[in-house]
Protein backbone atom coordinates (compact mmCIF):
# COMPACT_ATOMS: atom_id res chain seq x y z
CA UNK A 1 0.00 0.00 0.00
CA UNK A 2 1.24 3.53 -1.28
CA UNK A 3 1.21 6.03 1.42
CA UNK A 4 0.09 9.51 0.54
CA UNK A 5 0.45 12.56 2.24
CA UNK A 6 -1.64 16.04 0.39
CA UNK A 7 -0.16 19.49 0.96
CA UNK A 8 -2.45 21.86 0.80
CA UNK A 9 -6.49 20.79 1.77
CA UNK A 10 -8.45 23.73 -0.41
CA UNK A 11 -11.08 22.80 -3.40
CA UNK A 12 -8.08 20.87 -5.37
CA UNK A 13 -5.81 19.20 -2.85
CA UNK A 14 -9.05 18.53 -1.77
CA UNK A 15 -10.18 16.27 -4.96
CA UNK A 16 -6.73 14.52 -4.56
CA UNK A 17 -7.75 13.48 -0.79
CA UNK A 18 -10.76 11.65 -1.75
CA UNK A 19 -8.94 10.35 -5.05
CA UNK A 20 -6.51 8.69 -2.78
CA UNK A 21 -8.85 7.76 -0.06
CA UNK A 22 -10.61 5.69 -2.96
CA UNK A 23 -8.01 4.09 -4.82
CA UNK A 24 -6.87 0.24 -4.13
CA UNK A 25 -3.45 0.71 -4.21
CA UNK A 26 -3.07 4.25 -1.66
CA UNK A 27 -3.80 5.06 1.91
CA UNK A 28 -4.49 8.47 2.79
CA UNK A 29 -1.87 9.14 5.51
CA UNK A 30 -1.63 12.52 6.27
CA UNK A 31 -2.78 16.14 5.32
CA UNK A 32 -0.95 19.36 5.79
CA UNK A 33 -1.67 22.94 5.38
CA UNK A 34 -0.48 26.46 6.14
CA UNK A 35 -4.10 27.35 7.85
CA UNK A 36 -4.78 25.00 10.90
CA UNK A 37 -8.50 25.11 10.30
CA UNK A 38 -8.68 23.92 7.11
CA UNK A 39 -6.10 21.05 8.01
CA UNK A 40 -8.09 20.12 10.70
CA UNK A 41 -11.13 20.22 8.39
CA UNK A 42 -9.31 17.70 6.51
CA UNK A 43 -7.97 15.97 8.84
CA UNK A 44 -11.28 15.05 10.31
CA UNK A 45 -13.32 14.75 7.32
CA UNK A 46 -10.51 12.20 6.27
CA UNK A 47 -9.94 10.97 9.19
CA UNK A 48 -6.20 11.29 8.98
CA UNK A 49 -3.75 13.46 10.77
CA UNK A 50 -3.34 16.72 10.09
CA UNK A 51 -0.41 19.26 10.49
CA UNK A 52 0.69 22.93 9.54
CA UNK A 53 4.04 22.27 9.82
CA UNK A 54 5.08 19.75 6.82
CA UNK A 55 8.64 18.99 8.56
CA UNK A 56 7.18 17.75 11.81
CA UNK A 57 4.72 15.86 9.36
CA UNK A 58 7.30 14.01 7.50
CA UNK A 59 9.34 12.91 10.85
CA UNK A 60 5.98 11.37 12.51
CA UNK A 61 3.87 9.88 9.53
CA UNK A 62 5.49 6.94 7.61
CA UNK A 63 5.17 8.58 4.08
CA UNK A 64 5.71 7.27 0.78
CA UNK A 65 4.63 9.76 -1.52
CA UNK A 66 3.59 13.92 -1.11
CA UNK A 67 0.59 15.84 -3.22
CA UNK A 68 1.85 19.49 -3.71
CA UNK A 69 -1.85 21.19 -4.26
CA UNK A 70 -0.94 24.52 -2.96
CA UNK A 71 -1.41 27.52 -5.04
CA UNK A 72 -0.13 31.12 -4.58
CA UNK A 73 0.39 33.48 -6.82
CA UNK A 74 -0.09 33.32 -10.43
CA UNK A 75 -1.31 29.29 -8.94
CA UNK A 76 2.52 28.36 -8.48
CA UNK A 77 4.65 30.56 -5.86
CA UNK A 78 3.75 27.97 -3.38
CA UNK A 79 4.76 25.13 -4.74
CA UNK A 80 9.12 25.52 -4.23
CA UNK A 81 9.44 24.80 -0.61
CA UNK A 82 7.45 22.02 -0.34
CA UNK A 83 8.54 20.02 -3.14
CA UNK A 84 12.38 20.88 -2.94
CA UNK A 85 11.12 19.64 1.12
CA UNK A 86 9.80 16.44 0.13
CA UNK A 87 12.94 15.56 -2.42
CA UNK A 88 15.26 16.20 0.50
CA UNK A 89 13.18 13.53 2.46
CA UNK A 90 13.74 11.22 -0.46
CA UNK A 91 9.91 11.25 -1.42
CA UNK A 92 8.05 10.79 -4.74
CA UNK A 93 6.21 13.76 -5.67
CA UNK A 94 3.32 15.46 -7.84
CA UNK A 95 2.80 18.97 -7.87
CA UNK A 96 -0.01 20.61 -9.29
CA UNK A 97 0.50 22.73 -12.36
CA UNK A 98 2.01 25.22 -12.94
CA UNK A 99 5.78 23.66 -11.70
CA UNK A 100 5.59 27.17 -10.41
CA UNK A 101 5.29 30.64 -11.81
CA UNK A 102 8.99 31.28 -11.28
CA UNK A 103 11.45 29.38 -13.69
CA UNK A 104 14.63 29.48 -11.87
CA UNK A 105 12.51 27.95 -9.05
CA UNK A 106 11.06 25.20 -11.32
CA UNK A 107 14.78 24.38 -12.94
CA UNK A 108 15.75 23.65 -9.53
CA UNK A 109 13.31 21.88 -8.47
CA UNK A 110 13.96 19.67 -11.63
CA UNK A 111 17.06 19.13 -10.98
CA UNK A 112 17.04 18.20 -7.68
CA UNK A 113 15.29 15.20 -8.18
CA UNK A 114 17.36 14.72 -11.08
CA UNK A 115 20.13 14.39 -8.54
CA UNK A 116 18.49 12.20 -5.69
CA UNK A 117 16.66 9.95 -7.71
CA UNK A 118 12.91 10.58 -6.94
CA UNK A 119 10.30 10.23 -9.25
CA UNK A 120 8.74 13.92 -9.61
CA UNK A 121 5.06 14.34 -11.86
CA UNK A 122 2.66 17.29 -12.12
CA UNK A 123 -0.34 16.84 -12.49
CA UNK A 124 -0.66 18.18 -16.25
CA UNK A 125 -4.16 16.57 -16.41
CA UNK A 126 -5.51 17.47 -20.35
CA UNK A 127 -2.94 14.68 -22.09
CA UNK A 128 -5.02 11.99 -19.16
CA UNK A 129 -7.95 11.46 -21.42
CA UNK A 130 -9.26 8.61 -23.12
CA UNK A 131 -9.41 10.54 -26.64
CA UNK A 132 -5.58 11.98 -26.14
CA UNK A 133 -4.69 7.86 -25.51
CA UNK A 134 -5.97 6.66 -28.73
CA UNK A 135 -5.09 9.82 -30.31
CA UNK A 136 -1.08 9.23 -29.36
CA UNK A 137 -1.55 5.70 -30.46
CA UNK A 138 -2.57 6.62 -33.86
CA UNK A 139 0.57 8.81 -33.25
CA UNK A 140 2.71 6.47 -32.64
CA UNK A 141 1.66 4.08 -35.19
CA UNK A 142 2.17 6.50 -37.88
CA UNK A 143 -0.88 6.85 -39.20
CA UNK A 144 -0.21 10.66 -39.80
CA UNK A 145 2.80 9.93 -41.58
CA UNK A 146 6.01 9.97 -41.58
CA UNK A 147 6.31 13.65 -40.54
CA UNK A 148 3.96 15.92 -39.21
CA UNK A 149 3.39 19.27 -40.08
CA UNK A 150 1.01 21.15 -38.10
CA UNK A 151 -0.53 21.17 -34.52
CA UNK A 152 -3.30 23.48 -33.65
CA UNK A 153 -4.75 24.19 -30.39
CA UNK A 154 -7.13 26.39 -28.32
CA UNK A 155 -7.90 26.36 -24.71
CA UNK A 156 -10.50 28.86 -23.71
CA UNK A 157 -11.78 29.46 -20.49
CA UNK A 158 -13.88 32.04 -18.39
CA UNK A 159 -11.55 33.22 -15.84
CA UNK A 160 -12.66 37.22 -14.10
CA UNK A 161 -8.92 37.00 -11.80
CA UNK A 162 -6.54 39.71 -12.15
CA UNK A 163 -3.43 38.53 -9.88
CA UNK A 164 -0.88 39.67 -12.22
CA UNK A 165 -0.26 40.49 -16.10
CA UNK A 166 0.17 36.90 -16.68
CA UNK A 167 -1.68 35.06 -14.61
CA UNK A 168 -3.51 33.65 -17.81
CA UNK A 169 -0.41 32.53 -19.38
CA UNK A 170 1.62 30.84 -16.51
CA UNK A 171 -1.42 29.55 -14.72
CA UNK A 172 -3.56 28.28 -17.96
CA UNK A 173 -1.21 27.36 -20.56
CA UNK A 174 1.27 25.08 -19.01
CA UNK A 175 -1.78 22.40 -19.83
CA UNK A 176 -2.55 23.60 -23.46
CA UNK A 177 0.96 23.33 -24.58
CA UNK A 178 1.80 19.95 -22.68
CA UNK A 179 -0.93 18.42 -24.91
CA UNK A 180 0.82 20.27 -28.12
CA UNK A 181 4.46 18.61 -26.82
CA UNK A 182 2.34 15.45 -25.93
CA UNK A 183 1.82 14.76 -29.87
CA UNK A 184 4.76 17.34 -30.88
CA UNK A 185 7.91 16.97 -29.04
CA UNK A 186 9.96 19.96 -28.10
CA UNK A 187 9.30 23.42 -29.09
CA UNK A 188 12.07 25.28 -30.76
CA UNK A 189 10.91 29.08 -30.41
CA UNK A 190 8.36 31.10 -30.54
CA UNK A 191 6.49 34.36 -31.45
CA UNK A 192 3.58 35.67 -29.66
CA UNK A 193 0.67 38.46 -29.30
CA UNK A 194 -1.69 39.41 -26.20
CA UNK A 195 -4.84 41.43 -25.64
CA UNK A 196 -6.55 42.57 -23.05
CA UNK A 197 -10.67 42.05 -23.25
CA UNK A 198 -12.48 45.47 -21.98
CA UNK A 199 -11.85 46.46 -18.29
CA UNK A 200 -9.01 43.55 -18.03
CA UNK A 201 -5.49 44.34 -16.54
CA UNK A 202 -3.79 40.94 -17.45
CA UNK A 203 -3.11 39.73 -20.64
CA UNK A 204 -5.95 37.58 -20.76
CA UNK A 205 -6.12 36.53 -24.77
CA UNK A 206 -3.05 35.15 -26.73
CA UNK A 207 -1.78 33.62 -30.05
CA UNK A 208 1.00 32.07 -30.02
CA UNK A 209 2.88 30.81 -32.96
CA UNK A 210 5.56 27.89 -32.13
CA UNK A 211 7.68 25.84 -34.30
CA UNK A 212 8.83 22.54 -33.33
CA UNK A 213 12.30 20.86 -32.88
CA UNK A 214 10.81 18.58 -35.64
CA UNK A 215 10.20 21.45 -38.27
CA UNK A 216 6.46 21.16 -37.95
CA UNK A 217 4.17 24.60 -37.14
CA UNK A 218 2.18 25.33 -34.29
CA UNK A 219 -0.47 27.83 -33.32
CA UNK A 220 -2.13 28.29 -30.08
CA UNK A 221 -5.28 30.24 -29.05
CA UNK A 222 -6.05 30.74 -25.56
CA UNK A 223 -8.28 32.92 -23.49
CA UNK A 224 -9.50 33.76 -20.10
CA UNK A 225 -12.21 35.56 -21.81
CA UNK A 226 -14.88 33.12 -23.05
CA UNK A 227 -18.18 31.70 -21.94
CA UNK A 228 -18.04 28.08 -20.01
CA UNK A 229 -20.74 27.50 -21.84
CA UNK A 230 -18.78 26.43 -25.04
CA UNK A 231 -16.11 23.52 -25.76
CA UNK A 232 -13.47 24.74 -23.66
CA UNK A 233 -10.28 22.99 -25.78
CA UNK A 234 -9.83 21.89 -29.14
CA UNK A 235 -6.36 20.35 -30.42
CA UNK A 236 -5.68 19.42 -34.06
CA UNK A 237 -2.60 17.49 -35.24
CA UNK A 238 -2.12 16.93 -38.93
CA UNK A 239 0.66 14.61 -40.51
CA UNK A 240 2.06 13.99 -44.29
CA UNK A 241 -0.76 11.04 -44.36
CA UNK A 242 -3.78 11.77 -41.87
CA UNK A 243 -4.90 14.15 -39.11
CA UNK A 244 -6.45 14.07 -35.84
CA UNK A 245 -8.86 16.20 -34.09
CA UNK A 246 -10.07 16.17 -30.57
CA UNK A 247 -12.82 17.84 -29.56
CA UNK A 248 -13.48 19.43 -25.93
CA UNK A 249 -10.96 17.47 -23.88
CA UNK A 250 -12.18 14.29 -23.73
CA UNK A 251 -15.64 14.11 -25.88
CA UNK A 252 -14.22 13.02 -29.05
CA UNK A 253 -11.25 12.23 -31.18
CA UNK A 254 -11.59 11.93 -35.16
CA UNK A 255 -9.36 10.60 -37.43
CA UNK A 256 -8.88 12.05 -41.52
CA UNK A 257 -7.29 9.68 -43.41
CA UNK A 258 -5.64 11.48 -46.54
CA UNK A 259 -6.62 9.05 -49.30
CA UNK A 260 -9.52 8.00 -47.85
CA UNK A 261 -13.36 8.84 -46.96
CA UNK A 262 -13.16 6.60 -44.34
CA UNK A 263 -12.87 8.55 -40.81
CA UNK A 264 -12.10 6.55 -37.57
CA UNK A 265 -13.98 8.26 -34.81
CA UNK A 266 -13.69 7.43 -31.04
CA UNK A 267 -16.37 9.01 -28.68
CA UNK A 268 -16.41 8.91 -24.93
CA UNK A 269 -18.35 5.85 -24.06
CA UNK A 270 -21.43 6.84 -21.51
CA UNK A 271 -20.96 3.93 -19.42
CA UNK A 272 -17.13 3.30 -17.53
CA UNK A 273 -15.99 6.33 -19.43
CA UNK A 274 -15.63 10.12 -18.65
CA UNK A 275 -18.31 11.47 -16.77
CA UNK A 276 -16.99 15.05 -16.38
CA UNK A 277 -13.81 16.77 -16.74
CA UNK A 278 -13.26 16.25 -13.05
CA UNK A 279 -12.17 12.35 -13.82
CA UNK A 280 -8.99 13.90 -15.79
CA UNK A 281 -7.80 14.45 -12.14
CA UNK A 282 -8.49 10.43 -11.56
CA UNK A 283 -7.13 9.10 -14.76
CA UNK A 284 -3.67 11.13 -13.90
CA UNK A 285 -3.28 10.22 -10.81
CA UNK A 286 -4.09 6.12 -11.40
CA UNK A 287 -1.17 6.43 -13.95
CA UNK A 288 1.29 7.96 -11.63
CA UNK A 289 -0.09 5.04 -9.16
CA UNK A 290 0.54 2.46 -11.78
CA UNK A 291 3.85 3.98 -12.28
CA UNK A 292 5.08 3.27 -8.70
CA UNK A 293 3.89 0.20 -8.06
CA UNK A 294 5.46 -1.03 -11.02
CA UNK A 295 9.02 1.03 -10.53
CA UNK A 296 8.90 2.52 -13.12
CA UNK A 297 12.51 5.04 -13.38
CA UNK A 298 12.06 8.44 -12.34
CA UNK A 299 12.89 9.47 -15.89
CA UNK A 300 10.20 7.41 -17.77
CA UNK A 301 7.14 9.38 -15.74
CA UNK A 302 4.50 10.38 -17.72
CA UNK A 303 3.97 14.10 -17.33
CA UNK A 304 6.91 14.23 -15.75
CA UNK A 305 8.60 17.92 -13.91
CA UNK A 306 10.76 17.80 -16.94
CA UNK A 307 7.89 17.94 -18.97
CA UNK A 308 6.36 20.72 -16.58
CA UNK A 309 9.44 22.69 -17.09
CA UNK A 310 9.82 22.81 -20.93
CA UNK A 311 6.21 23.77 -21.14
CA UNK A 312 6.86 26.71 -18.78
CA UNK A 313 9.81 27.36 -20.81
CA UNK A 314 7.73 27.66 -23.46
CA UNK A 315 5.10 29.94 -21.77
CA UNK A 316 8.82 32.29 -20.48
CA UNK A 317 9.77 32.15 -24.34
CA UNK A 318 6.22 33.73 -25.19
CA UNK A 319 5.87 36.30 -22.89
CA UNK A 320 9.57 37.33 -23.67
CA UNK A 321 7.94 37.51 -27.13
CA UNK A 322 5.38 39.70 -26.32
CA UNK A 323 7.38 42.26 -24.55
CA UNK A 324 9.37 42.08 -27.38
CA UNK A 325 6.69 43.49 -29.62
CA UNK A 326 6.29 39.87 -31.14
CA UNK A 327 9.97 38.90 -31.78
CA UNK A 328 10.74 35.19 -32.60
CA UNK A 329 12.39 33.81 -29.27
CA UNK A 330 14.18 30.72 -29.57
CA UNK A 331 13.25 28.33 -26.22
CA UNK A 332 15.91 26.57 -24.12
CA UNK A 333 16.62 23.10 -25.22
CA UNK A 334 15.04 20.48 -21.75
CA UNK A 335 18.62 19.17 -21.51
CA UNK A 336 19.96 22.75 -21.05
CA UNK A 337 17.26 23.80 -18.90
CA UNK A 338 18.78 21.96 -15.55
């Protein structure tokens, strides 16, 4: 049995409790936040004990793996002590997105589990999805060819906070362009442009252009502006030989077939499928569950904090962009990010 300890008990770390609580393979050990009523909120609605102080936590509670679901500023600023905390303890680890909103803070964070050996995931939900599965396995097969030379994507949201300038970009987009390096790979630079809808501070609509290590194009819409009424994402990936579309995270995925008529379209089954986005946050963490138990290295994780940090690389590159008045910027290579 995997023991699991949750930093941070609001509305998220919150999901990951009773996620834990109701898996097979984990037992809920121990929660921990900043605000002693809300851990002891959680600590008796869990039934589980609860601390404010994380150090005293990890010397009393035999602990396997720690849940980073704080937030902070910009969703990330709170994510560096405890992580780099639970590393030095020789813990596994899965942070919420994004890695954090600071990217010296998220290279070393990287790096230092690079260097003791831990397995460290974030929790970059959107690629957890039945549709993005068969979607990568069509991928993978080649069925798009033998090169692939286009990925579009949008991820559009209603979100009325004004934190900072770019709260949209460093809280949003670290899941939008996961799911473009998902089917991708690595992102060689950029170009970018941001508006502001009326009566916003932040930059709270942008385009981004990208081109890929591969050669292939990229664009990305994405917007903190838009009705929740609507399909929220949309992702497009289009090969030499065939292209794929999903539609709304996890609704549907069609394949176009080049020479042919025939499409191959996979829809979220209505019974032991998707019942809400909410079961993204299930799917992910079962994986990283399967992962452990089986071993698996800390450099095979899926969604891994190296794959956390070259999407926030990607999101630096693009705001650099921007305040360059929409300058290419080339984006640091993973290997030379750490």
């Amino acid at each position: 049995m995997i023991k699991i300890a949750v930093i941070g008990v609001n509305h998220i770390g919150g999901i990951h409790c009773r996620t834990y609580r109701q898996h097979p393979d984990t037992e809920l050990a121990a929660v921990c936040d900043l605000m002693p009523e809300r851990a002891q909120k959680a600590g008796l609605e869990y039934g589980v004990p609860a601390y404010t102080d994380m150090a005293e936590m990890l010397a009393k509670e035999p602990i396997d793996v720690v849940i980073v679901a704080t937030s902070g500023v910009e969703k990330g600023s709170h994510h560096y002590a405890p992580v780099m905390a639970a590393i030095e303890a020789g813990k596994d680890v899965l942070v919420e997105k994004p890695i954090s909103n600071r990217i010296d803070e998220a290279r070393r964070m990287v790096a230092f589990a690079r260097e003791r050996g831990v397995r460290f995931a974030c929790n970059l939900n959107h690629r957890f999805t039945p549709a993005a599965f068969r979607a990568k396995e069509l991928v993978t097969e080649g069925k798009l060819g033998s090169s692939l030379l286009f990925l579009n994507m949008r991820l559009t949201i209603q979100n009325p906070q004004e934190d900072t300038e770019w709260l949209h970009m460093r809280a949003l987009h670290p899941h939008s362009i996961d799911v473009m390096r998902y089917f991708g790979g690595d992102v060689a630079r950029v170009q970018s442009f941001m508006t502001k809808a009326p009566g916003r501070q932040s930059w709270s609509t942008v385009s981004v252009n990208m081109q890929f290590a591969s050669g292939a194009v990229g664009h990305l819409t994405g917007s903190y502006d838009m009705s929740m009424r609507h399909p929220i994402e949309y992702c497009e990936v289009a090969g030499n030989e065939g292209r794929i579309v999903i539609d709304n995270v996890y609704e549907s995925m069609t394949y176009y077939p080049h020479h042919s008529g025939d499409l191959t379209v996979f829809r979220n089954p209505i019974f032991n499928g998707m019942t809400g986005f909410n079961d993204t946050f299930r799917i992910r963490i079962n994986r990283f569950v399967e992962q452990i138990k089986a071993g698996v290295a800390p450099g095979d994780i899926d969604a891994s904090g190296a794959d956390a940090l070259a999407a926030q690389e990607i999101i630096e590159a693009a705001i650099r962009s921007h305040e360059l008045g929409g300058q290419p910027v080339d984006v640091p290579k993973p290997e030379a990010s750490t």
